[in-house]
Protein backbone atom coordinates (compact mmCIF):
# COMPACT_ATOMS: atom_id res chain seq x y z
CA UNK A 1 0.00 0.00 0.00
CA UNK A 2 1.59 3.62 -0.98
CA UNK A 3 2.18 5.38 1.57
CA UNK A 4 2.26 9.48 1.93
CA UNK A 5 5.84 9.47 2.19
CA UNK A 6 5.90 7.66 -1.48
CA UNK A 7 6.92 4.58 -0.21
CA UNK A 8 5.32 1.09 -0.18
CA UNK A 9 4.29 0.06 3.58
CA UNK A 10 3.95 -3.23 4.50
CA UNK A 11 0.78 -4.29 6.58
CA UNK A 12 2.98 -5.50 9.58
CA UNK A 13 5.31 -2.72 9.11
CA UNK A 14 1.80 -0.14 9.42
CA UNK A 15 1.39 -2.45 12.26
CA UNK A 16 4.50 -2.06 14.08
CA UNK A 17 4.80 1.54 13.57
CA UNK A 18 1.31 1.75 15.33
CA UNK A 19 2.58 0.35 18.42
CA UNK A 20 5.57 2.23 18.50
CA UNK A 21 4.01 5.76 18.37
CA UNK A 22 2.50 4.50 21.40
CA UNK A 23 5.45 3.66 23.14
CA UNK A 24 9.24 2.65 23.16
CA UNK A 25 10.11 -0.15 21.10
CA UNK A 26 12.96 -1.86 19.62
CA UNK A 27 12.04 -3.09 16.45
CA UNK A 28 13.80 -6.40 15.42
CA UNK A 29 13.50 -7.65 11.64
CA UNK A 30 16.09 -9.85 9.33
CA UNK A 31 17.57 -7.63 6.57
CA UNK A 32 15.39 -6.25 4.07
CA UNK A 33 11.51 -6.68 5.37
CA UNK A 34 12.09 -2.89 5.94
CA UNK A 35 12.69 -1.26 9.76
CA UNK A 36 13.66 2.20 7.62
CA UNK A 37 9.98 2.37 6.25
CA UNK A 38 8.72 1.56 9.92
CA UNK A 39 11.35 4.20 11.59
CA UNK A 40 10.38 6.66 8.91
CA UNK A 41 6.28 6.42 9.58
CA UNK A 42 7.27 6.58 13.37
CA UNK A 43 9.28 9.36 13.29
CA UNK A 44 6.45 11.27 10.23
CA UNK A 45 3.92 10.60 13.08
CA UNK A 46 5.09 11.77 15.99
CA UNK A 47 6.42 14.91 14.31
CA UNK A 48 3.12 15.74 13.26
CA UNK A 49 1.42 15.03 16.56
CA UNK A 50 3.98 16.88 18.47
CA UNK A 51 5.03 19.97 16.12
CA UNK A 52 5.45 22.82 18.70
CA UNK A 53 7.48 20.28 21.26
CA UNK A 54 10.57 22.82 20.84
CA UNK A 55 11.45 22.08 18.09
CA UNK A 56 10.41 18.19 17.51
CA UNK A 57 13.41 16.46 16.24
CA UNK A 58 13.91 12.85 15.28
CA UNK A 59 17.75 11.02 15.66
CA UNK A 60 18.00 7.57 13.41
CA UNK A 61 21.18 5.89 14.94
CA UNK A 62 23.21 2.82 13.73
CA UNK A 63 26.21 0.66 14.97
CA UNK A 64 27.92 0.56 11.51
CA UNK A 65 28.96 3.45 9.01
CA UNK A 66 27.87 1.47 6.05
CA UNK A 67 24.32 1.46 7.59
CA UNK A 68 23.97 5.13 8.21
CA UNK A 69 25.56 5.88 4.34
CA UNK A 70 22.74 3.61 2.93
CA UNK A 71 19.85 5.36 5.44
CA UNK A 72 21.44 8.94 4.04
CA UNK A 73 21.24 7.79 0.43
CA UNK A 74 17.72 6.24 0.90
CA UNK A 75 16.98 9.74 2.71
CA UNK A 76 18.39 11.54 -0.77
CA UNK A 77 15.78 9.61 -2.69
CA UNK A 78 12.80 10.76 -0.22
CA UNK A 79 14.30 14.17 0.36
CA UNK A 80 11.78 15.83 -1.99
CA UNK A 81 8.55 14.21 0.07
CA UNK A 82 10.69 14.76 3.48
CA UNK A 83 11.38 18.46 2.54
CA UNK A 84 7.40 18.60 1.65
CA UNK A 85 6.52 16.64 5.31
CA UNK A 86 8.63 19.27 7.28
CA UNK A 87 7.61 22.17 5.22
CA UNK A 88 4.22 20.85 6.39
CA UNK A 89 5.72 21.29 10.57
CA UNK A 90 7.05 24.34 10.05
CA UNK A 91 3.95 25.71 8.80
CA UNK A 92 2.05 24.02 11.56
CA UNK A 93 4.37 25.81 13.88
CA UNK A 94 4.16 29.04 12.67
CA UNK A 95 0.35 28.95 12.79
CA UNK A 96 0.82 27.87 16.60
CA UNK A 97 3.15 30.62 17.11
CA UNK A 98 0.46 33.37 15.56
């Protein structure tokens, strides 16, 4: 199923990005079912529901530098709906400010 961000979600994934807007969670899946597209609808959410938090801010980390070069490439190719999604904050923001 497309997803806002323009990228194909998974039904667990939806499912396990649920949950963890609720709360903490480690998320723990074998190499490729896609924990990127799960962090990325987390981190969409709660930046929407939380917008005027001072300055909501979300911090990907990773053990390895290979892993964080792929998650910055893979952030290249979304960059145009990202820049869209925070556009969208900061103009939520601003409104709250006014």
């Amino acid at each position: 199923m497309p997803h806002a961000l323009g990228i194909e979600i998974r039904e667990y994934q939806s499912a396990i990005a649920k949950s963890a807007v609720q709360s903490n969670m480690l998320v723990v899946l074998p190499t490729g079912l896609g924990k990127t597209a799960v962090a990325l609808l987390v981190a969409a959410e709660r930046l929407s529901m939380f917008p005027g938090e001072g300055g909501s801010h979300a911090n990907p980390l990773a053990d390895r530098i290979r892993m964080i070069r792929d998650e910055v490439l893979k952030a290249k190719e979304l960059k145009e709906i990202v820049s869209m999604l925070f556009l969208k904050i900061a103009c939520k923001l601003a409104d709250s400010v006014n």
